[in-house]
C-alpha atoms as a PDB file:
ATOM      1  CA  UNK A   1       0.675  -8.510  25.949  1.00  0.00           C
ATOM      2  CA  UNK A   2       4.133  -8.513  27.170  1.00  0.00           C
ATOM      3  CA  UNK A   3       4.851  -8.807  30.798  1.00  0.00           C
ATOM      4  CA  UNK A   4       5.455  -5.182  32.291  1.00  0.00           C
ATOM      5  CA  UNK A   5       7.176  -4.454  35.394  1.00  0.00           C
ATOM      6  CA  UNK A   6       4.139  -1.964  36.355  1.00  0.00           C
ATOM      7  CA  UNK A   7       1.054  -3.529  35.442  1.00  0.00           C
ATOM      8  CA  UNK A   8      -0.867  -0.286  36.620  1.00  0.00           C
ATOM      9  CA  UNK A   9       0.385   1.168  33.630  1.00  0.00           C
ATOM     10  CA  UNK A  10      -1.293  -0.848  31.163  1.00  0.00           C
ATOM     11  CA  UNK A  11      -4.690   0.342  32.938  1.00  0.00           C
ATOM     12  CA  UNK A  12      -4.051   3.658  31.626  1.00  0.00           C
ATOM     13  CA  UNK A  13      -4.797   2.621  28.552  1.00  0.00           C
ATOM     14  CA  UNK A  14      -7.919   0.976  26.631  1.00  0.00           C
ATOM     15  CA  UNK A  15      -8.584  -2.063  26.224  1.00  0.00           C
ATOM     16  CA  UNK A  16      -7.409  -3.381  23.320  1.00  0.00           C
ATOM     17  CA  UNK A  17      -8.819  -6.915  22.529  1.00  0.00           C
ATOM     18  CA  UNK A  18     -10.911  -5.771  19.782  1.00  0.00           C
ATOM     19  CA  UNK A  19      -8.302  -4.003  18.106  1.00  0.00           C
ATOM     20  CA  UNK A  20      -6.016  -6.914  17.845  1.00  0.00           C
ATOM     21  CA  UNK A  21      -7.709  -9.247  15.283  1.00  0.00           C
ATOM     22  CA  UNK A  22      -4.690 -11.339  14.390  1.00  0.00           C
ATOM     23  CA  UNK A  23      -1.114 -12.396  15.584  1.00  0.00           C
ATOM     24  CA  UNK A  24       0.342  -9.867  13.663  1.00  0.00           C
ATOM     25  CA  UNK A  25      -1.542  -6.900  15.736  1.00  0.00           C
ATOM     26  CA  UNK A  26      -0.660  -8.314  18.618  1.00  0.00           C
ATOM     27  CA  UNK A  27       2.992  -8.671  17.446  1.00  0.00           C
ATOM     28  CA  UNK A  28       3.078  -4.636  16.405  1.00  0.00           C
ATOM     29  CA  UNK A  29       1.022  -3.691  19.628  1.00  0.00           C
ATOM     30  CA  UNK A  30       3.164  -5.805  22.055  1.00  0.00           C
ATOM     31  CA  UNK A  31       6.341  -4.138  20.769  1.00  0.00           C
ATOM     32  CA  UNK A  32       4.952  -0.523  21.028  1.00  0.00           C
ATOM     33  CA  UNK A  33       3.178  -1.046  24.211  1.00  0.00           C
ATOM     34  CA  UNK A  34       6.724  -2.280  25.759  1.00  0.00           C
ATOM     35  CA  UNK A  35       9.154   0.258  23.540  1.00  0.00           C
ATOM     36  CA  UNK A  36       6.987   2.790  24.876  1.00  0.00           C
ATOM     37  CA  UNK A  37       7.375   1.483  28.280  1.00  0.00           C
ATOM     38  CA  UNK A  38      10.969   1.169  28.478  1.00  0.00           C
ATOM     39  CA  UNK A  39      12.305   3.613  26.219  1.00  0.00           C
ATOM     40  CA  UNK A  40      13.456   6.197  28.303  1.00  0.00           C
ATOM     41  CA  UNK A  41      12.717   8.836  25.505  1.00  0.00           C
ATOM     42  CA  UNK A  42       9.508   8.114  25.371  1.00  0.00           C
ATOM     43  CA  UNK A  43       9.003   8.372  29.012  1.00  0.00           C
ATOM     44  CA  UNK A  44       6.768  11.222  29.760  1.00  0.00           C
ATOM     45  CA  UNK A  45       3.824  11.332  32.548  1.00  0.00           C
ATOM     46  CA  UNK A  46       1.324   8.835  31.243  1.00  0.00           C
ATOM     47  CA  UNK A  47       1.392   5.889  29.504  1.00  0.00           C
ATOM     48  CA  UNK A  48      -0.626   6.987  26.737  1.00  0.00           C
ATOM     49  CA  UNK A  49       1.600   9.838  26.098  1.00  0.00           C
ATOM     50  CA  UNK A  50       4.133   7.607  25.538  1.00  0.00           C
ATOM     51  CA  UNK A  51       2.772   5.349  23.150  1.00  0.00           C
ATOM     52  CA  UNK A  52       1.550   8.324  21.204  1.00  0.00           C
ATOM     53  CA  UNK A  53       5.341   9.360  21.209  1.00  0.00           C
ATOM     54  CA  UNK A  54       6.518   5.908  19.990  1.00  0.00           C
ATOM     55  CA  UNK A  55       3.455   6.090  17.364  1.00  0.00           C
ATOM     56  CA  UNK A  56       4.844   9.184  16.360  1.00  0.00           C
ATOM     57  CA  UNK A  57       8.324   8.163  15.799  1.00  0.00           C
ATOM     58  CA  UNK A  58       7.120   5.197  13.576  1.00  0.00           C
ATOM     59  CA  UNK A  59       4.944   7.522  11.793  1.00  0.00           C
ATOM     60  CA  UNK A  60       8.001   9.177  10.485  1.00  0.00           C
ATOM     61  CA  UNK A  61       9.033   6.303   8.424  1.00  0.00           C
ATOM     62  CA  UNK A  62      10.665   2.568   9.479  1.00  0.00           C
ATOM     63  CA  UNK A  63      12.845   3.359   6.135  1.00  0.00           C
ATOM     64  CA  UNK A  64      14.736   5.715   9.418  1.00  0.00           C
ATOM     65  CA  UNK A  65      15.396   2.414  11.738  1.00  0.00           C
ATOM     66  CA  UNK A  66      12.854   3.401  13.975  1.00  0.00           C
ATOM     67  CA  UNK A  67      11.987  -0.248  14.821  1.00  0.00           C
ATOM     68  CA  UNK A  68      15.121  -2.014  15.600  1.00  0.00           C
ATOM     69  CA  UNK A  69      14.090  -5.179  14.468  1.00  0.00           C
ATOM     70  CA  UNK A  70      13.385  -4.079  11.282  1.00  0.00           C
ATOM     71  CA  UNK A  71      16.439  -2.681   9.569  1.00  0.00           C
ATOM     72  CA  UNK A  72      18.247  -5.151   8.077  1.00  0.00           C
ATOM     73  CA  UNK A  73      16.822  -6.721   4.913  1.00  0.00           C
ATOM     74  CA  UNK A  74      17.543 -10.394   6.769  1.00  0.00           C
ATOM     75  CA  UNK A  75      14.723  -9.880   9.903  1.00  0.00           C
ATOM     76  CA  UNK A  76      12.317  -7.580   7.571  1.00  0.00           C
ATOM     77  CA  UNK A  77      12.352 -10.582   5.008  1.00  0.00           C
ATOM     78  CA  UNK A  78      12.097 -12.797   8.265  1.00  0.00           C
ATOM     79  CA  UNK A  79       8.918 -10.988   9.527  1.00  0.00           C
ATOM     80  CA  UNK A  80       7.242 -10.590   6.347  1.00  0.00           C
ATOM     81  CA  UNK A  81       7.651 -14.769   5.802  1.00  0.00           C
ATOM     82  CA  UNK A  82       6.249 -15.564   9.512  1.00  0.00           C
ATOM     83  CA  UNK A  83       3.384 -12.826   8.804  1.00  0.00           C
ATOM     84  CA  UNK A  84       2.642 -13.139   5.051  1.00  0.00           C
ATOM     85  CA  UNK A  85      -1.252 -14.030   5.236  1.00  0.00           C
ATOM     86  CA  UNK A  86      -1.758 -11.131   7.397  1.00  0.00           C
ATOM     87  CA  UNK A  87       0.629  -8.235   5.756  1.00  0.00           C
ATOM     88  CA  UNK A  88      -1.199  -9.325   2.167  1.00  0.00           C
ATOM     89  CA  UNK A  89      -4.541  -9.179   3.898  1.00  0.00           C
ATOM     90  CA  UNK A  90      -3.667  -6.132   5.198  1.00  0.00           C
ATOM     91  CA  UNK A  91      -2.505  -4.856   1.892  1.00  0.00           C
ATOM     92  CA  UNK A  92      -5.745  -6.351  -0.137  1.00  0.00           C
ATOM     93  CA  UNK A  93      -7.708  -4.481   2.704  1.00  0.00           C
ATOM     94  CA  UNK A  94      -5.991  -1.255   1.580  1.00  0.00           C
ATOM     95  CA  UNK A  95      -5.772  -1.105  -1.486  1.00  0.00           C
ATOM     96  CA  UNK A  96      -9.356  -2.259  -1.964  1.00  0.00           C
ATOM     97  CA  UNK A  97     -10.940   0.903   0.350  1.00  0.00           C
ATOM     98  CA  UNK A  98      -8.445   3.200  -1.435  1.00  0.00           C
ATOM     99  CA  UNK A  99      -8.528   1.993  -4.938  1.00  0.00           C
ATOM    100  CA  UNK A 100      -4.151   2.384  -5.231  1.00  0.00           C
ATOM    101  CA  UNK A 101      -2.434  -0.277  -7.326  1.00  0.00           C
ATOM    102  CA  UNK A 102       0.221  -1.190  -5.543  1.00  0.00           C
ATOM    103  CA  UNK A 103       2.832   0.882  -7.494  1.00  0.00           C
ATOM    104  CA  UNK A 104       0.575   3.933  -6.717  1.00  0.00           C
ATOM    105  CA  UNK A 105       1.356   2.885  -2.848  1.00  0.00           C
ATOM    106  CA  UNK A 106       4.840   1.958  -2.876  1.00  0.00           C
ATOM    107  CA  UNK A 107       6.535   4.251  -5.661  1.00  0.00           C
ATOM    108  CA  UNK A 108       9.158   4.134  -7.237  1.00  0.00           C
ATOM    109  CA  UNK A 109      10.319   1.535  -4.216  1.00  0.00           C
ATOM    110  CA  UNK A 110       8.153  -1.081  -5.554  1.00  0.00           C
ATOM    111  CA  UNK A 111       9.869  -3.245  -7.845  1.00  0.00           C
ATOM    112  CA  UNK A 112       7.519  -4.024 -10.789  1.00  0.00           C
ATOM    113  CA  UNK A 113       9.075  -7.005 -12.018  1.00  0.00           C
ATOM    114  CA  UNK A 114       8.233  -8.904  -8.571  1.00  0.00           C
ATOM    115  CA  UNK A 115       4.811  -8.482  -8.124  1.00  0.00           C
ATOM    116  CA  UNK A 116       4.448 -11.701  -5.894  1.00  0.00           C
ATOM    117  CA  UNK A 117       7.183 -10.274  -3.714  1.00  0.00           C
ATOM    118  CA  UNK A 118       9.377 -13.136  -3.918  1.00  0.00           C
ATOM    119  CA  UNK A 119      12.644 -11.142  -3.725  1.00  0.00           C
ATOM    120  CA  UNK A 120      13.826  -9.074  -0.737  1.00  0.00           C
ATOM    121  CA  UNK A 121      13.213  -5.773  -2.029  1.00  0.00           C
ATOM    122  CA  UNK A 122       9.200  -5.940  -2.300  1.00  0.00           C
ATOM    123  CA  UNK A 123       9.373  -7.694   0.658  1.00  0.00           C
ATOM    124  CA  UNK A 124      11.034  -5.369   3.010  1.00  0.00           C
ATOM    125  CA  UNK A 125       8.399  -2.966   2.235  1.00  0.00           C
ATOM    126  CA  UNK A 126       5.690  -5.276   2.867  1.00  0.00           C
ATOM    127  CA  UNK A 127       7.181  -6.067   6.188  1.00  0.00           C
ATOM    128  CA  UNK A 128       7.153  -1.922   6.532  1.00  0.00           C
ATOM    129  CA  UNK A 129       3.812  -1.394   5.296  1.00  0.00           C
ATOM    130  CA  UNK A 130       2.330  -4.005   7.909  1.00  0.00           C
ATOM    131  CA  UNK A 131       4.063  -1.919  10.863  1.00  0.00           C
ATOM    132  CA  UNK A 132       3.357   1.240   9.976  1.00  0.00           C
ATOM    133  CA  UNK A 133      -0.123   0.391   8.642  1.00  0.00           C
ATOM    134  CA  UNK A 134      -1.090  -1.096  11.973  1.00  0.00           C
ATOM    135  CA  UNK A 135       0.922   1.686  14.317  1.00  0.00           C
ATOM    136  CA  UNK A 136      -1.406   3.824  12.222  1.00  0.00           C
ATOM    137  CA  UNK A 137      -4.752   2.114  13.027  1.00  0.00           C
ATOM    138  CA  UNK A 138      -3.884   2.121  16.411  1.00  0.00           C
ATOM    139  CA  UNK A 139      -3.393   5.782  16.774  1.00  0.00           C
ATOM    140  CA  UNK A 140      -7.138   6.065  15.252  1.00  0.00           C
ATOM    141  CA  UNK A 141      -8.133   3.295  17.619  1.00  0.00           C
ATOM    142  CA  UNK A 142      -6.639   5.609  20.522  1.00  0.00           C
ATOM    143  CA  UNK A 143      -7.383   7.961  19.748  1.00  0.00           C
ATOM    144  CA  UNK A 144     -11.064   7.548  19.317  1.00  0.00           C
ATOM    145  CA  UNK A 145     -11.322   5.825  22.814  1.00  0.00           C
END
C-alpha cells in the first residue's frame, strides 16, 4: 500500500492481503485507499466511511471521470496494456460465473468487429471493467468483514 501520512488510519480498516491476489488489485486498492484518504470530499469520520464514499463514486460509472487516470483513451489503453493478463482473467472469471457473452456485458459499447480488443475502443472498456469490477469486489470484501 501507498505510504499514508497517518498510518493509524489504515488500522481502521481490514486487512486486506487476501483480497489482493494480483498487481492489478493492489493497483485499484492502492489508489482508493489513498483517493479516499486525501480527497477532501470523501473525508468524513472514519476511514472506512470514506472508502465506501470513493467506492460509491466509482460505482456510478468511470464513463463520468471518476478516476482521473482513466479518462483519456491514451492512459485507459495504457493501463489495460500493463494489466492485460489480469483484466482478461478477470473478464473470463465473469463471464464464466454469469454465463454473459461479452456483448451481453458491454452493449452496444462493445465493438463486435474487435473481439481481441486490439483497437482503443474495446480496450478502454476493458481498462473500465477491471476498475470497477474490482472497486466492486472490494465493497463485498468490506463489507463482509
Amino acid at each position: 500500500m501507498k505510504e499514508t501520512s497517518d498510518n493509524k488510519l489504515l488500522n481502521e480498516i481490514p486487512d486486506l492481503t487476501t483480497f489482493i491476489i494480483n498487481p492489478l488489485y493492489q493497483n485499484v486498492v492502492d489508489e482508493i485507499i489513498f483517493d479516499s484518504q486525501e480527497l477532501q470530499a470523501y473525508c468524513k469520520d472514519t476511514l472506512p466511511e470514506c472508502i465506501f464514499a470513493r467506492l460509491d463514486d466509482i460505482g456510478r460509472g468511470l464513463v463520468n471521470g471518476a478516476v482521473n487516470r482513466l479518462i483519456y483513451y491514451e492512459d485507459t489503453t495504457a493501463f489495460y496494456q500493463k494489466y492485460k493478463t489480469e483484466i482478461n482473467k478477470l473478464l473470463y472469471e465473469l463471464l464464466n460465473d454469469t454465463g454473459l457473452s461479452i456483448s451481453g456485458l458491454f452493449g452496444d459499447n462493445w465493438d463486435n468487429a474487435d473481439p481481441l480488443a486490439i483497437e482503443t475502443q474495446n480496450q478502454n472498456l476493458l481498462a473500465w471493467f477491471a476498475y470497477e469490477e474490482i472497486a466492486s469486489k472490494l465493497r463485498d470484501f468490506l463489507e463482509q468483514e
